[in-house]
C-alpha atoms as a PDB file:
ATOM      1  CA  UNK A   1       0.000   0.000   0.000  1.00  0.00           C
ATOM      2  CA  UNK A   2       1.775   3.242  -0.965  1.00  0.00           C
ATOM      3  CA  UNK A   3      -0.092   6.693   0.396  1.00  0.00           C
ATOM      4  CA  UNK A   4      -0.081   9.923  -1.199  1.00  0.00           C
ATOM      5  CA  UNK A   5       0.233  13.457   0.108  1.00  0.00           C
ATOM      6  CA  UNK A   6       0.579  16.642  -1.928  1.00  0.00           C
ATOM      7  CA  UNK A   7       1.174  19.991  -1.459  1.00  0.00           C
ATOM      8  CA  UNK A   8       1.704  23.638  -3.488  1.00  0.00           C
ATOM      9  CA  UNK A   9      -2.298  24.293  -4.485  1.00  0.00           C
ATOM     10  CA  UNK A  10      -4.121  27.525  -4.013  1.00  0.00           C
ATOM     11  CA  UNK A  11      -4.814  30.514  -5.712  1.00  0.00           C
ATOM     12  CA  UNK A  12      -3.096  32.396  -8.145  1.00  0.00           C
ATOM     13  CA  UNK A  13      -3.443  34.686 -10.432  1.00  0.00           C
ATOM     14  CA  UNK A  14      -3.123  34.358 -14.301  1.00  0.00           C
ATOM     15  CA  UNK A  15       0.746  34.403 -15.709  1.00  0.00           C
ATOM     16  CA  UNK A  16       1.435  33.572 -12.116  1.00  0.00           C
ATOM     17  CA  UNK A  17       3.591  30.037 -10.960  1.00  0.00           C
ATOM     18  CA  UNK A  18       2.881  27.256  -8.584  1.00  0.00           C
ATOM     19  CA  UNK A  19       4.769  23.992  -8.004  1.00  0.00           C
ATOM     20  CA  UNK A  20       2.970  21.321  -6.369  1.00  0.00           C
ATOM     21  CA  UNK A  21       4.606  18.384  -4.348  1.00  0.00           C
ATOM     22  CA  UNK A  22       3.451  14.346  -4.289  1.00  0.00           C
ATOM     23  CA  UNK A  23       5.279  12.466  -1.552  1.00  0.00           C
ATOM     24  CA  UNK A  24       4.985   8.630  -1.981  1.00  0.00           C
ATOM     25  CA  UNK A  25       5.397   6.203   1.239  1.00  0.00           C
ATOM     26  CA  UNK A  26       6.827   3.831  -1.045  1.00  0.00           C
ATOM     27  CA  UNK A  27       9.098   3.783  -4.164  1.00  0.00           C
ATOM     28  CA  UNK A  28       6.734   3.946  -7.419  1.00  0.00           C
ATOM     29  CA  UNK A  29       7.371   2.833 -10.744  1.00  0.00           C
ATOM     30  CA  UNK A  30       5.207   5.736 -12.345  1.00  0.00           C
ATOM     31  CA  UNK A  31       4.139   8.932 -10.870  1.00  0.00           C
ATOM     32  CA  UNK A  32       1.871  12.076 -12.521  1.00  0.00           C
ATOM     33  CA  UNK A  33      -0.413  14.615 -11.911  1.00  0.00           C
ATOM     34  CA  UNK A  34      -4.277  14.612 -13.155  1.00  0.00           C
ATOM     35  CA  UNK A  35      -6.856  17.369 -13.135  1.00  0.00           C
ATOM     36  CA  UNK A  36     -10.522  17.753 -12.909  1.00  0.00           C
ATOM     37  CA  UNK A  37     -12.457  20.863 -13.009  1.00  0.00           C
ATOM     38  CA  UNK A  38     -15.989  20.988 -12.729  1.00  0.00           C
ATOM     39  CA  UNK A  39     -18.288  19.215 -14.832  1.00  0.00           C
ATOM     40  CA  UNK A  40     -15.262  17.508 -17.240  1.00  0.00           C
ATOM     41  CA  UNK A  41     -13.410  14.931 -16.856  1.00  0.00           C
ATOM     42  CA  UNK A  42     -10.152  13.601 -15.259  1.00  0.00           C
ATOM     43  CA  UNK A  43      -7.559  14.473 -17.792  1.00  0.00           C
ATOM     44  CA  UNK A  44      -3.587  13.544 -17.263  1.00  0.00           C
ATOM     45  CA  UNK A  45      -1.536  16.381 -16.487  1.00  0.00           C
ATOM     46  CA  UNK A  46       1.831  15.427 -16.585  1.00  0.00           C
ATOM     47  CA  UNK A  47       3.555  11.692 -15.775  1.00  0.00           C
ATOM     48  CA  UNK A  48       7.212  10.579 -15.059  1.00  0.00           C
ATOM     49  CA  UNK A  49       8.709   7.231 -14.660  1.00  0.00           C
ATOM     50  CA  UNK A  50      11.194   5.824 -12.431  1.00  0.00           C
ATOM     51  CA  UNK A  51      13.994   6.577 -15.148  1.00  0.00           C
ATOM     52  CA  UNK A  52      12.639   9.861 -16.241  1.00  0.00           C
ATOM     53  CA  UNK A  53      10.836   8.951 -19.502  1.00  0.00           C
ATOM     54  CA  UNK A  54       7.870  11.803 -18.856  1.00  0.00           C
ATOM     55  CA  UNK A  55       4.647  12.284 -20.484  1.00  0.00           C
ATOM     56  CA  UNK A  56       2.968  15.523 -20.814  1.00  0.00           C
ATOM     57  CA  UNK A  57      -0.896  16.728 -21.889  1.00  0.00           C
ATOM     58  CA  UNK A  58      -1.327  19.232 -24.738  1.00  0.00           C
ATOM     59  CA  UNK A  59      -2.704  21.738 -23.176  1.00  0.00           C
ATOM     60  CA  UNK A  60       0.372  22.126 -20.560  1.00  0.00           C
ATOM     61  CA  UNK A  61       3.089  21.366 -22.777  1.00  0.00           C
ATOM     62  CA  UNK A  62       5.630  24.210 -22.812  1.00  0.00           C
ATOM     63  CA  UNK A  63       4.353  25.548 -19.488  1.00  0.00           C
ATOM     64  CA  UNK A  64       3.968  23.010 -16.954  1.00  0.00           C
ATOM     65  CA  UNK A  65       7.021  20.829 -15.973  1.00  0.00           C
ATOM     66  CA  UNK A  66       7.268  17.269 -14.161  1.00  0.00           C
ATOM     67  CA  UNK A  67       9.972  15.956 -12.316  1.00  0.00           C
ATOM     68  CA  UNK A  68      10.850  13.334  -9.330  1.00  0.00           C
ATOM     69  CA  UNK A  69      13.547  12.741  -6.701  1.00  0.00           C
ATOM     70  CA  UNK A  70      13.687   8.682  -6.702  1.00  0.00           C
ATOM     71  CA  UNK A  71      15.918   9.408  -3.038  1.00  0.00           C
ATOM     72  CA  UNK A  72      12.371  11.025  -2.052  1.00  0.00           C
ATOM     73  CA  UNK A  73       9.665   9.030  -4.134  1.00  0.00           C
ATOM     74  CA  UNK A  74       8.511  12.489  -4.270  1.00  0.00           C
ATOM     75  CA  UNK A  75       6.984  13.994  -7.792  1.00  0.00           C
ATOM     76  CA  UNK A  76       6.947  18.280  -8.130  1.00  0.00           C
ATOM     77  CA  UNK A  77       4.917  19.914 -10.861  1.00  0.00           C
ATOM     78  CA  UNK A  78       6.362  23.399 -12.005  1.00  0.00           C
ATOM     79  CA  UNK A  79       3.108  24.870 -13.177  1.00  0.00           C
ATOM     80  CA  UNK A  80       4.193  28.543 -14.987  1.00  0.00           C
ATOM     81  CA  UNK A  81       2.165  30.999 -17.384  1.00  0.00           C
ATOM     82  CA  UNK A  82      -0.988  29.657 -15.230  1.00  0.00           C
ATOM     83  CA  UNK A  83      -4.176  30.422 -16.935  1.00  0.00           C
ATOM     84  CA  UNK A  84      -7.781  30.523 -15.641  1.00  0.00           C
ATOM     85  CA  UNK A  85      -8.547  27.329 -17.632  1.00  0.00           C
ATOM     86  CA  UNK A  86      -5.485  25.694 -15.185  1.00  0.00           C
ATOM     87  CA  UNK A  87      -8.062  26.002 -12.620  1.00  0.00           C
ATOM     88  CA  UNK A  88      -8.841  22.551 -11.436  1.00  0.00           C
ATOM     89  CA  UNK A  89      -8.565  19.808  -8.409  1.00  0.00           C
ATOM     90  CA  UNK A  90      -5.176  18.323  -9.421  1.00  0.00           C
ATOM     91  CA  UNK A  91      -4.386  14.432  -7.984  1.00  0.00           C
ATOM     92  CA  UNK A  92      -1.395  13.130  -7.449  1.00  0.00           C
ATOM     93  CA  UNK A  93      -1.277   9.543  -9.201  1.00  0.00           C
ATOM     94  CA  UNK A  94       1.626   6.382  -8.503  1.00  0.00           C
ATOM     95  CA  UNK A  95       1.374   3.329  -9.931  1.00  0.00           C
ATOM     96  CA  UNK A  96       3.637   0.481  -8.740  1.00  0.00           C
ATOM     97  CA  UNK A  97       4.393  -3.089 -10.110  1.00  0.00           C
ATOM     98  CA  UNK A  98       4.983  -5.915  -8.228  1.00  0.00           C
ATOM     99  CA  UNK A  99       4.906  -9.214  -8.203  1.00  0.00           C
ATOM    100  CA  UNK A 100       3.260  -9.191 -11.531  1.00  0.00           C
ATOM    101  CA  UNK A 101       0.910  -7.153 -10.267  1.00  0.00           C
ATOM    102  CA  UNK A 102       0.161  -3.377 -11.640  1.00  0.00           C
ATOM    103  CA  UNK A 103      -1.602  -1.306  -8.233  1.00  0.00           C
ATOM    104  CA  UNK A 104      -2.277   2.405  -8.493  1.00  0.00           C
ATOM    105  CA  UNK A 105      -2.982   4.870  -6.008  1.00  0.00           C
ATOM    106  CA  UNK A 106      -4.485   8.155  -5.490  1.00  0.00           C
ATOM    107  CA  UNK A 107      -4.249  11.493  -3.276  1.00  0.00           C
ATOM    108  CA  UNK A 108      -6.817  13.398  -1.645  1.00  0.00           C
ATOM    109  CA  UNK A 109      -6.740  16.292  -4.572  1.00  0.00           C
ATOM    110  CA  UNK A 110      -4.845  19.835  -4.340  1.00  0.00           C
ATOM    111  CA  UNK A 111      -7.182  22.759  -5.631  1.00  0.00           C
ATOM    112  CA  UNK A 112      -5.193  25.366  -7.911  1.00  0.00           C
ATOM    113  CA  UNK A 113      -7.218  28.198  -8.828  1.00  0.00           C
ATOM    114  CA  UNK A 114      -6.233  30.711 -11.710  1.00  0.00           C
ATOM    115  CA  UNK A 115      -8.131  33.929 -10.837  1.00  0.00           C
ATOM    116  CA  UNK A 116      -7.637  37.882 -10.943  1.00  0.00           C
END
């Protein structure tokens, strides 16, 4: 069982920065941030593996930035140029394989809010 807790949400305002943090209990083989604002769906963020191969959505690309500290099984999210559609419950995501067996876990949500 690995447990998540994040940290960095709140409000900002647009063109402003925010990094969140994921802290795993457990070394991960994948970790990434997802997003859901009201009414859509979850969509994938950003995601990182253990060796650094990272995956990152369209609509973030060239602004947000993922990265982990294996030493920390901890996952940041540089979020810059923040716009009002960034506005969103973002959840930290792990997945871990072992044993032949794929598990993945969630957090509780961070709320980032893009707002003048």
């Amino acid at each position: 069982q690995v447990q998540l807790v994040e940290s960095g949400g709140g409000l900002v305002q647009p063109g402003g920065s925010l990094r969140l943090s994921c802290a795993a209990s457990g070394s991960t083989l994948l970790m990434g941030w997802y997003r859901q604002a009201p009414g859509k769906e979850r969509e994938l963020v950003a995601s990182i593996t253990n060796s650094g191969n990272t995956n990152i959505g369209d609509s973030v690309k060239g602004r947000f930035t993922i990265s982990r500290d294996n030493a920390k099984n901890t996952v940041y999210l540089q979020m810059i140029s923040l716009k009002p559609e960034d506005t969103a419950v973002y959840y930290c995501h792990a997945g871990t394989y072992v044993g032949g067996t794929v598990r993945s876990y969630w957090g509780q949500g961070t709320q980032v809010t893009v707002s003048s």
